[in-house]
N, C-alpha and C. Protein backbone atom coordinates (compact mmCIF):
# COMPACT_ATOMS: atom_id res chain seq x y z
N UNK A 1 -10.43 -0.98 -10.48
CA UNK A 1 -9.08 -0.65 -10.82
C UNK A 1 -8.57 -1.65 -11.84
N UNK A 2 -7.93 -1.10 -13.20
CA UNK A 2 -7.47 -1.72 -13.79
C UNK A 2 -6.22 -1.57 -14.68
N UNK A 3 -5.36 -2.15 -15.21
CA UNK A 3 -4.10 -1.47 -15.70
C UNK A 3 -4.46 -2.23 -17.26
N UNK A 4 -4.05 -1.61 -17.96
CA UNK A 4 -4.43 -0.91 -19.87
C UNK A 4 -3.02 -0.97 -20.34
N UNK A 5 -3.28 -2.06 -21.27
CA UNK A 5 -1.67 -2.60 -22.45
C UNK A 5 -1.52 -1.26 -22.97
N UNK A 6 0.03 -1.33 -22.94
CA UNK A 6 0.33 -0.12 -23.76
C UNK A 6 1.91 0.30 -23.03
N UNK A 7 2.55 0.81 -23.92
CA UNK A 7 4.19 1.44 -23.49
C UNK A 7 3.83 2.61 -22.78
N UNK A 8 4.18 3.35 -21.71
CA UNK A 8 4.33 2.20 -20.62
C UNK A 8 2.55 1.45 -20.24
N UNK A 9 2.14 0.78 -19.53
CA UNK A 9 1.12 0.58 -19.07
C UNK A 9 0.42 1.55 -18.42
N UNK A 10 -0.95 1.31 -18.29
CA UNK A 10 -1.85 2.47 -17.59
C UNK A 10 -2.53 1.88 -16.56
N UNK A 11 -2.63 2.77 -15.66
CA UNK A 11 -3.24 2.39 -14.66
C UNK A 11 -4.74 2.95 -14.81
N UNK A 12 -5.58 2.84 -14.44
CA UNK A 12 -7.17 3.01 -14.47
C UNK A 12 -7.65 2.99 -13.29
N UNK A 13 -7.97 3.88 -12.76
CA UNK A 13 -8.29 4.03 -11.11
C UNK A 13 -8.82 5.36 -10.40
N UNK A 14 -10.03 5.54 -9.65
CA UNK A 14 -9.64 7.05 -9.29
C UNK A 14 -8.78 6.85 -7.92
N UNK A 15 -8.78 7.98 -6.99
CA UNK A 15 -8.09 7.99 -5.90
C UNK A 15 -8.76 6.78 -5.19
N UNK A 16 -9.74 7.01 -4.79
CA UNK A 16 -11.15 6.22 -4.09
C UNK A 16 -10.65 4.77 -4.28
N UNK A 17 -10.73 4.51 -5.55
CA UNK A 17 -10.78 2.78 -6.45
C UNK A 17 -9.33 3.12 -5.68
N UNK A 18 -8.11 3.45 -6.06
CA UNK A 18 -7.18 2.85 -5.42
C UNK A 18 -6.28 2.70 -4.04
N UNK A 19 -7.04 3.73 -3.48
CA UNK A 19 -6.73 3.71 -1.70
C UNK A 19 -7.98 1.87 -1.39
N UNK A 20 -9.23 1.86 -2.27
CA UNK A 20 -9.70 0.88 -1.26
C UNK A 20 -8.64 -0.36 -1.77
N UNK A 21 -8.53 -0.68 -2.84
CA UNK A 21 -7.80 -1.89 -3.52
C UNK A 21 -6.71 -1.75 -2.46
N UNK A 22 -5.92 -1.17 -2.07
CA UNK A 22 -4.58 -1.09 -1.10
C UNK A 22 -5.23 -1.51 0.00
N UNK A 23 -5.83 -1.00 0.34
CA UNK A 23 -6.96 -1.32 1.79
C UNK A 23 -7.18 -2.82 1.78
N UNK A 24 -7.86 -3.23 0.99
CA UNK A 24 -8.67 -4.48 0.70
C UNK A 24 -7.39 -5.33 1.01
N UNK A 25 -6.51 -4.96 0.26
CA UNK A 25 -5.49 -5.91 0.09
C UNK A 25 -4.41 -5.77 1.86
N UNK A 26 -4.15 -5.14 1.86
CA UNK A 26 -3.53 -4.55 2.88
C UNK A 26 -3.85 -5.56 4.52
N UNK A 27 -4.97 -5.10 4.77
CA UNK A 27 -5.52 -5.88 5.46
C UNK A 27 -6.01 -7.72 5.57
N UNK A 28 -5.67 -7.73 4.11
CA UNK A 28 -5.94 -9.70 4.14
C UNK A 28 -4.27 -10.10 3.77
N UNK A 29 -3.25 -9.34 3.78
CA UNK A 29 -1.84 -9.76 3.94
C UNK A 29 -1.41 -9.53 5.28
N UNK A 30 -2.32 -8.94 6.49
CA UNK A 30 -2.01 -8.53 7.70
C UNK A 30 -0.45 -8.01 8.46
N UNK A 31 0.15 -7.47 7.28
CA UNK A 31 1.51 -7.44 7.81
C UNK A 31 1.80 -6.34 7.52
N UNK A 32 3.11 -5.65 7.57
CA UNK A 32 3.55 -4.33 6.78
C UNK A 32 4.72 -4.32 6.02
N UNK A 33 4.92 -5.56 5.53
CA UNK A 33 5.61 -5.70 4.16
C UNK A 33 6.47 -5.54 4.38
N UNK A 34 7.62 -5.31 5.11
CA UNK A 34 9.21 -4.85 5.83
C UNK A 34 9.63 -5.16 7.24
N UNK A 35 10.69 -5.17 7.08
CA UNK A 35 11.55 -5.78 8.65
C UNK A 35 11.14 -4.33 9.18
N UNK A 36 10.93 -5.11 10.18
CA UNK A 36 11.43 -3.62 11.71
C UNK A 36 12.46 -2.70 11.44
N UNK A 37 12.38 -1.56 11.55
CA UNK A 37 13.24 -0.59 11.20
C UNK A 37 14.09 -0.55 9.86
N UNK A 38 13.64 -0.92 8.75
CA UNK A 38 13.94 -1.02 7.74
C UNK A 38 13.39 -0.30 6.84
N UNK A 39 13.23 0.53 5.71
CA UNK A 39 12.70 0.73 4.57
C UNK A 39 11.53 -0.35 4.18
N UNK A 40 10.42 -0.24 4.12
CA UNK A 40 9.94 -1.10 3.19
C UNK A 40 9.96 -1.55 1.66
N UNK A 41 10.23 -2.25 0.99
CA UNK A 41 10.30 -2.59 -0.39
C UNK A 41 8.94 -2.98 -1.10
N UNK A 42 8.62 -2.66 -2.01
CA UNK A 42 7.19 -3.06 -2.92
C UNK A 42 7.25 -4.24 -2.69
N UNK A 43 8.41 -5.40 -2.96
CA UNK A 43 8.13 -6.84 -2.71
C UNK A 43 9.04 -7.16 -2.06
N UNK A 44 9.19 -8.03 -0.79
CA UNK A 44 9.99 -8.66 -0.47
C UNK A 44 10.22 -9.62 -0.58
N UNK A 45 11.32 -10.13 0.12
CA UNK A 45 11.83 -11.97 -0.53
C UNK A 45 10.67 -12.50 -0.02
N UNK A 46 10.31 -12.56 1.32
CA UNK A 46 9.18 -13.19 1.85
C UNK A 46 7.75 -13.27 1.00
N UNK A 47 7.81 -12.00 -0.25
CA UNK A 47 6.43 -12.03 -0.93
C UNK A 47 5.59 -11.35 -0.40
N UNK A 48 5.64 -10.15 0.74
CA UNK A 48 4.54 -9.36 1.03
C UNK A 48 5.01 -8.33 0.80
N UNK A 49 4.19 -7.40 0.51
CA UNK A 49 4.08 -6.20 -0.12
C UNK A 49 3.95 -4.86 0.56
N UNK A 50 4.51 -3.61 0.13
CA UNK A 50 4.37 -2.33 1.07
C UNK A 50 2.86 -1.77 0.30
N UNK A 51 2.45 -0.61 0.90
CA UNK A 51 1.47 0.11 -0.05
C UNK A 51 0.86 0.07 -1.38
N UNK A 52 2.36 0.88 -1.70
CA UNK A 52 2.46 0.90 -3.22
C UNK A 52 2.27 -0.44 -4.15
N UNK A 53 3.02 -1.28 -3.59
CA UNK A 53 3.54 -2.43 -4.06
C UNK A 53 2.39 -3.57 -4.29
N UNK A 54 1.10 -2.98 -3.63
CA UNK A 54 -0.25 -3.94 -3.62
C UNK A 54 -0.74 -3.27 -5.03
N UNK A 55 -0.25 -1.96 -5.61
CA UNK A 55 -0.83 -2.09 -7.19
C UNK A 55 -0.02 -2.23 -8.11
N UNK A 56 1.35 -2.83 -8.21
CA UNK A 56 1.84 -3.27 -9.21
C UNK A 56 1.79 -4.81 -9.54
N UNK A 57 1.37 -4.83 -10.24
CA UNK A 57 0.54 -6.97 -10.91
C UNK A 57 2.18 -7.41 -11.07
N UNK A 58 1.86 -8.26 -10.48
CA UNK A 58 3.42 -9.14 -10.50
C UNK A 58 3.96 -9.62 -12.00
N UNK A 59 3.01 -9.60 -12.84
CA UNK A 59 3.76 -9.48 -14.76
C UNK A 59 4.25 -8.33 -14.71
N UNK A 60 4.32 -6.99 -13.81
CA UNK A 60 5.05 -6.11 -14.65
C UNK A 60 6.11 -5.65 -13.36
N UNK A 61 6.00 -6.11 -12.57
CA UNK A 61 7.43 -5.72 -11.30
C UNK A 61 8.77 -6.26 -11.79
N UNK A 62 9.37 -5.55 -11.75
CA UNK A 62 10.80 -5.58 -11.84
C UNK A 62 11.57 -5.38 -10.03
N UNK A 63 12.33 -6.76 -9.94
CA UNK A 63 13.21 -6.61 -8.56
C UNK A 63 13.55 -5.05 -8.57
N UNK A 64 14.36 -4.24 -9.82
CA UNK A 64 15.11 -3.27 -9.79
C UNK A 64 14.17 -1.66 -8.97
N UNK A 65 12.64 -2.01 -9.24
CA UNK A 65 12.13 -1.06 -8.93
C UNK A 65 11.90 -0.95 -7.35
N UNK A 66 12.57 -1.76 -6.41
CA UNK A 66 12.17 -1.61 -5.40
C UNK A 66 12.60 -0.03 -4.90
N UNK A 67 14.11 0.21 -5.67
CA UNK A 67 15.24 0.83 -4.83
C UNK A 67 14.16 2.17 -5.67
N UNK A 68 13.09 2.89 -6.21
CA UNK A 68 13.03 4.03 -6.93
C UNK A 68 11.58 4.47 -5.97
N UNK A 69 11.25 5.67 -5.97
CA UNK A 69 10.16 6.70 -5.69
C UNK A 69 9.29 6.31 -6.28
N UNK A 70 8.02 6.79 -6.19
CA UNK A 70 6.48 6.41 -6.40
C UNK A 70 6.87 7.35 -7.75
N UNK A 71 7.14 8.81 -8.19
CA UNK A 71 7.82 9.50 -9.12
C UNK A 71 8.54 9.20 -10.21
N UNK A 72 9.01 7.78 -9.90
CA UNK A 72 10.50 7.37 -10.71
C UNK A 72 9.83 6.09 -11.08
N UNK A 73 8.57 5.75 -10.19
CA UNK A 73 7.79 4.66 -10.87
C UNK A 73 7.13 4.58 -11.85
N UNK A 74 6.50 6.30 -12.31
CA UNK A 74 6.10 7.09 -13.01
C UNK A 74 6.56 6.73 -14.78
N UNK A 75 8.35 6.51 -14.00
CA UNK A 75 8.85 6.55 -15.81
C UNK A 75 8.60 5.31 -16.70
N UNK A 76 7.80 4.25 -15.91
CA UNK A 76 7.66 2.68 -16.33
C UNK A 76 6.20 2.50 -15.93
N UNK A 77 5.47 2.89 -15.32
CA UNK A 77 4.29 2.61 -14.92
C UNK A 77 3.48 4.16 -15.76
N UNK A 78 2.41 4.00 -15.91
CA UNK A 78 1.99 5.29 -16.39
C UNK A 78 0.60 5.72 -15.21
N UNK A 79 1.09 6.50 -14.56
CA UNK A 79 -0.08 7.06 -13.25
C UNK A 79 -0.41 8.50 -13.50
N UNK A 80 -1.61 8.63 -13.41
CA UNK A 80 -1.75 9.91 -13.45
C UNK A 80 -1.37 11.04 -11.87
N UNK A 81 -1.02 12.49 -12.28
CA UNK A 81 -0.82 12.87 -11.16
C UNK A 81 -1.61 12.94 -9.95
N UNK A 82 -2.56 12.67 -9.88
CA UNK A 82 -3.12 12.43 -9.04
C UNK A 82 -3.15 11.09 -8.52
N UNK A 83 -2.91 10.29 -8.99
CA UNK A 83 -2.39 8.47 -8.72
C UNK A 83 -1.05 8.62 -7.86
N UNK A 84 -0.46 9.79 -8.64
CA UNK A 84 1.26 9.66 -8.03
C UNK A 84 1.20 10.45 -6.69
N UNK A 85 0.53 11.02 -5.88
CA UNK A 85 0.18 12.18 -4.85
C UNK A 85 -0.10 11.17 -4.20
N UNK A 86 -1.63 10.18 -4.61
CA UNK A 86 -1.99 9.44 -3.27
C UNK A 86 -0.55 8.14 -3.19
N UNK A 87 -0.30 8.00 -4.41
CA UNK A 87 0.72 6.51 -3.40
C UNK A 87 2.07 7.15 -2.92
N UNK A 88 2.35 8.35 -3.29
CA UNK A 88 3.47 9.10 -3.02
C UNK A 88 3.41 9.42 -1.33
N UNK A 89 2.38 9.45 -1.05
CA UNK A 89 1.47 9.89 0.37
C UNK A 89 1.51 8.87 1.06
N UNK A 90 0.73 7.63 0.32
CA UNK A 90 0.26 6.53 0.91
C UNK A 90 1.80 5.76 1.42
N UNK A 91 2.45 6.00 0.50
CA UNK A 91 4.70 5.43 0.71
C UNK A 91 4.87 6.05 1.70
N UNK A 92 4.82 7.16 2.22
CA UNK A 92 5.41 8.28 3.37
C UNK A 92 4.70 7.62 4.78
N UNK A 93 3.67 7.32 4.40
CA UNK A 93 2.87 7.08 5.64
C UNK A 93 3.48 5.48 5.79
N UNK A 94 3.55 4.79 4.71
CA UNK A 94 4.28 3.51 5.22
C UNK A 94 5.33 3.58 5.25
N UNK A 95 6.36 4.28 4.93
CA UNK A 95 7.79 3.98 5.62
C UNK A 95 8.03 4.66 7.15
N UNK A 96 6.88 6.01 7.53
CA UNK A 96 6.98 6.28 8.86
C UNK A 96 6.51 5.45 9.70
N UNK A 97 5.32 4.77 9.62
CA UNK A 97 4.92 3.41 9.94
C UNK A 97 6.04 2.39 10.55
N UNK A 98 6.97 2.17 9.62
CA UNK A 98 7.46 1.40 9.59
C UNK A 98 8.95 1.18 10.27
N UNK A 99 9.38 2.76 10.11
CA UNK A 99 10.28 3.10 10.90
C UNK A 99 9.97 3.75 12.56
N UNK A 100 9.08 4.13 12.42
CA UNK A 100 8.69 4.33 13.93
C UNK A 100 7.78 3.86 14.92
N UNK A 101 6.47 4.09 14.05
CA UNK A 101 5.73 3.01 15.12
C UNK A 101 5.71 1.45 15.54
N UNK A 102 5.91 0.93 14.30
CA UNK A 102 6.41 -0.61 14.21
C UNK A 102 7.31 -1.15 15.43
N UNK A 103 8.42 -0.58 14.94
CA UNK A 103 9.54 -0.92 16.09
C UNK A 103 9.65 -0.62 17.05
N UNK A 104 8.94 0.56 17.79
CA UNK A 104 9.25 1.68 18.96
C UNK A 104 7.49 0.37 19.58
N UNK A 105 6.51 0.14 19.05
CA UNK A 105 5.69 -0.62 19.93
C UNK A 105 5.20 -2.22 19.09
N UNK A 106 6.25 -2.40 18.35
CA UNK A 106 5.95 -4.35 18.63
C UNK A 106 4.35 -4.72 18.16
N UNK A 107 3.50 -4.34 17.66
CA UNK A 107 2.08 -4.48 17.67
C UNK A 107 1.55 -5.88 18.16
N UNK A 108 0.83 -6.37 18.61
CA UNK A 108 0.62 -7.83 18.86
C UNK A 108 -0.04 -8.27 17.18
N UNK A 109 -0.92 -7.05 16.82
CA UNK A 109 -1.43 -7.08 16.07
C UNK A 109 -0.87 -6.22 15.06
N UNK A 110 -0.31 -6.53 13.76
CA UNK A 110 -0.12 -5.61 12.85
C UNK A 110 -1.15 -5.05 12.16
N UNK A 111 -1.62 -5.72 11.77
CA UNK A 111 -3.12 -5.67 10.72
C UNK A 111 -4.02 -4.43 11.66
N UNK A 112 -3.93 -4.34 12.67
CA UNK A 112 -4.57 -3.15 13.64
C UNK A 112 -4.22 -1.99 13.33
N UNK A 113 -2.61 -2.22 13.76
CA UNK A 113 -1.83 -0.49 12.89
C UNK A 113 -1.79 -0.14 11.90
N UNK A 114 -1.91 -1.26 10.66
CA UNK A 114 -1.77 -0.84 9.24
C UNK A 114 -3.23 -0.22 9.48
N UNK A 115 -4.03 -0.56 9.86
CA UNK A 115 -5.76 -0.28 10.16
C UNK A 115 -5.92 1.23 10.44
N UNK A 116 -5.07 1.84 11.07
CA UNK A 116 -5.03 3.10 12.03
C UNK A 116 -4.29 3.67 11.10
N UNK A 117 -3.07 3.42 10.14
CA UNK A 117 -2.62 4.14 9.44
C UNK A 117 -2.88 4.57 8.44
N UNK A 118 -3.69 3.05 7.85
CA UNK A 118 -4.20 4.25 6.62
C UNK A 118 -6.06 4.94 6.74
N UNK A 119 -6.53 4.33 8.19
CA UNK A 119 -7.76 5.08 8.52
C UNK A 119 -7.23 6.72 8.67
N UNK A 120 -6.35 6.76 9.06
CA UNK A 120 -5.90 8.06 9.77
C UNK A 120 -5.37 9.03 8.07
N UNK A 121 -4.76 8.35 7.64
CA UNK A 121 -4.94 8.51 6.08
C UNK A 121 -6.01 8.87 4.62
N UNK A 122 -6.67 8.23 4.67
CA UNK A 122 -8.11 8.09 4.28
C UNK A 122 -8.48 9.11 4.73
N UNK A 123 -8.80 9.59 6.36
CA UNK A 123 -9.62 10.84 6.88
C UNK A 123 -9.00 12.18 6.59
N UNK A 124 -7.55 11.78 6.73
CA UNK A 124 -7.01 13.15 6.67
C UNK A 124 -7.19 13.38 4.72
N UNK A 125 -7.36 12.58 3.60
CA UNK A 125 -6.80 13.12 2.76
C UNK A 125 -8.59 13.16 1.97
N UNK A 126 -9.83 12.99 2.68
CA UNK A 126 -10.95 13.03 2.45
C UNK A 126 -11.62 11.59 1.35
N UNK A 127 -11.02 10.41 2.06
CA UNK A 127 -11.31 9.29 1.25
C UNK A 127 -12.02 8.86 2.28
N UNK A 128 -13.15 7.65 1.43
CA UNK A 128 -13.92 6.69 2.50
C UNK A 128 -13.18 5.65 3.04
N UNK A 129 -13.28 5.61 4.55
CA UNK A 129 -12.50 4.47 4.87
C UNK A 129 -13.39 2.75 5.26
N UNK A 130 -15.03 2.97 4.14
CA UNK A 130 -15.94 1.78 4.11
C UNK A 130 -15.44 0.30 3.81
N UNK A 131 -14.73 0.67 2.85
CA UNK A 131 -13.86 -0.96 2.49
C UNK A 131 -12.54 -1.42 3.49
N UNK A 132 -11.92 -0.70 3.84
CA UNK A 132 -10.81 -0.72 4.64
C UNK A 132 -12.16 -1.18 5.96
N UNK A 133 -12.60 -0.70 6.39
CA UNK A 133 -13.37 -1.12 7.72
C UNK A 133 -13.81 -2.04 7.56
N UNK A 134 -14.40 -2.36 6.54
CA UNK A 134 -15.33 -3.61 6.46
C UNK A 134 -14.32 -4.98 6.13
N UNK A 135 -13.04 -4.32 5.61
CA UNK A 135 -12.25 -6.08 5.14
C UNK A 135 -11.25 -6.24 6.56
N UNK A 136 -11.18 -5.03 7.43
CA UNK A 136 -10.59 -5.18 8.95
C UNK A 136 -11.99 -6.61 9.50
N UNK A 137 -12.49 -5.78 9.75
CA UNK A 137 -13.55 -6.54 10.36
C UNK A 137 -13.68 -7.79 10.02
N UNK A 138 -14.09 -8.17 8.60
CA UNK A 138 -13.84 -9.70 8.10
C UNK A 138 -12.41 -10.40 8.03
N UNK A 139 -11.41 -9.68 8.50
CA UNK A 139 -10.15 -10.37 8.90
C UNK A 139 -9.90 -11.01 10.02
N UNK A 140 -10.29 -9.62 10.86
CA UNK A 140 -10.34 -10.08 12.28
C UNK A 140 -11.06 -11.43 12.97
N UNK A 141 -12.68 -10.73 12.24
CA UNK A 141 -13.40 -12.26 12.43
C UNK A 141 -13.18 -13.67 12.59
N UNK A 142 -12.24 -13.74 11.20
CA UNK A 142 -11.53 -15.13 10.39
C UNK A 142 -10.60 -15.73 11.66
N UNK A 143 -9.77 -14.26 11.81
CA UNK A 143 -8.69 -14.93 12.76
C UNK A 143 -8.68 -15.43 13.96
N UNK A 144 -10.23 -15.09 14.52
CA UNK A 144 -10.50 -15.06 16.11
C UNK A 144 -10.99 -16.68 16.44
């Protein structure tokens, strides 16, 4: 995955390359990027990140873009439609995440549920979930 100079910038990625990069990343920030029952934001003050927010390179985030759609990210980021489906997807699944399961069960472990959410993700939308499993596993390891 890579993003390409140019008005607006390009992203370079297929679905695959960018569900694992979210994955990869996802899992070695072990958190879900937002307060309990809150919206998640691409960046928070704290510096961790929602979904989406693990593929925008911190030279080109703007605070302002927290408040806009994966769609509206579209008008400054350049994604192809099929880029905008999976993080448009991949956002839905983290703000339900975030608003319901999060808060309604406390996880001991976050990094577990983000694990289940976007495994459950991945299967349902016909992606491999090899890198996501394998950087769970080497997290877990680390932490034990």
């Amino acid at each position: 995955m890579k993003w390409i100079k140019g008005d607006p910038p390009r992203l370079e990625a297929t679905k695959q390359e960018l569900f694992d990069h979210i994955c990869v990343r996802m899992m070695r920030q072990g958190t879900i990027g937002c307060m309990p029952g809150k919206y998640p934001l691409y960046r928070n003050a704290d510096g961790t990140k929602d979904f989406v927010g693990m593929v925008i390179p911190e030279v080109l985030f703007k605070p302002e873009w927290n408040l806009k759609t994966v769609p509206q990210l579209a008008q400054h980021l350049s994604f192809t439609t099929e880029q905008i489906d999976l993080l448009g997807g991949l956002q839905d699944a983290h703000d339900w995440y975030a608003l319901s399961v999060f808060p309604a069960h406390q996880p001991d472990n976050p990094r577990l549920a983000i694990q289940e959410v976007l495994a459950n993700f991945g299967v349902k939308h016909g992606l491999s979930i090899t890198a996501l499993t394998t950087e769970f596993v080497k997290q877990e390891t680390t932490r034990q």
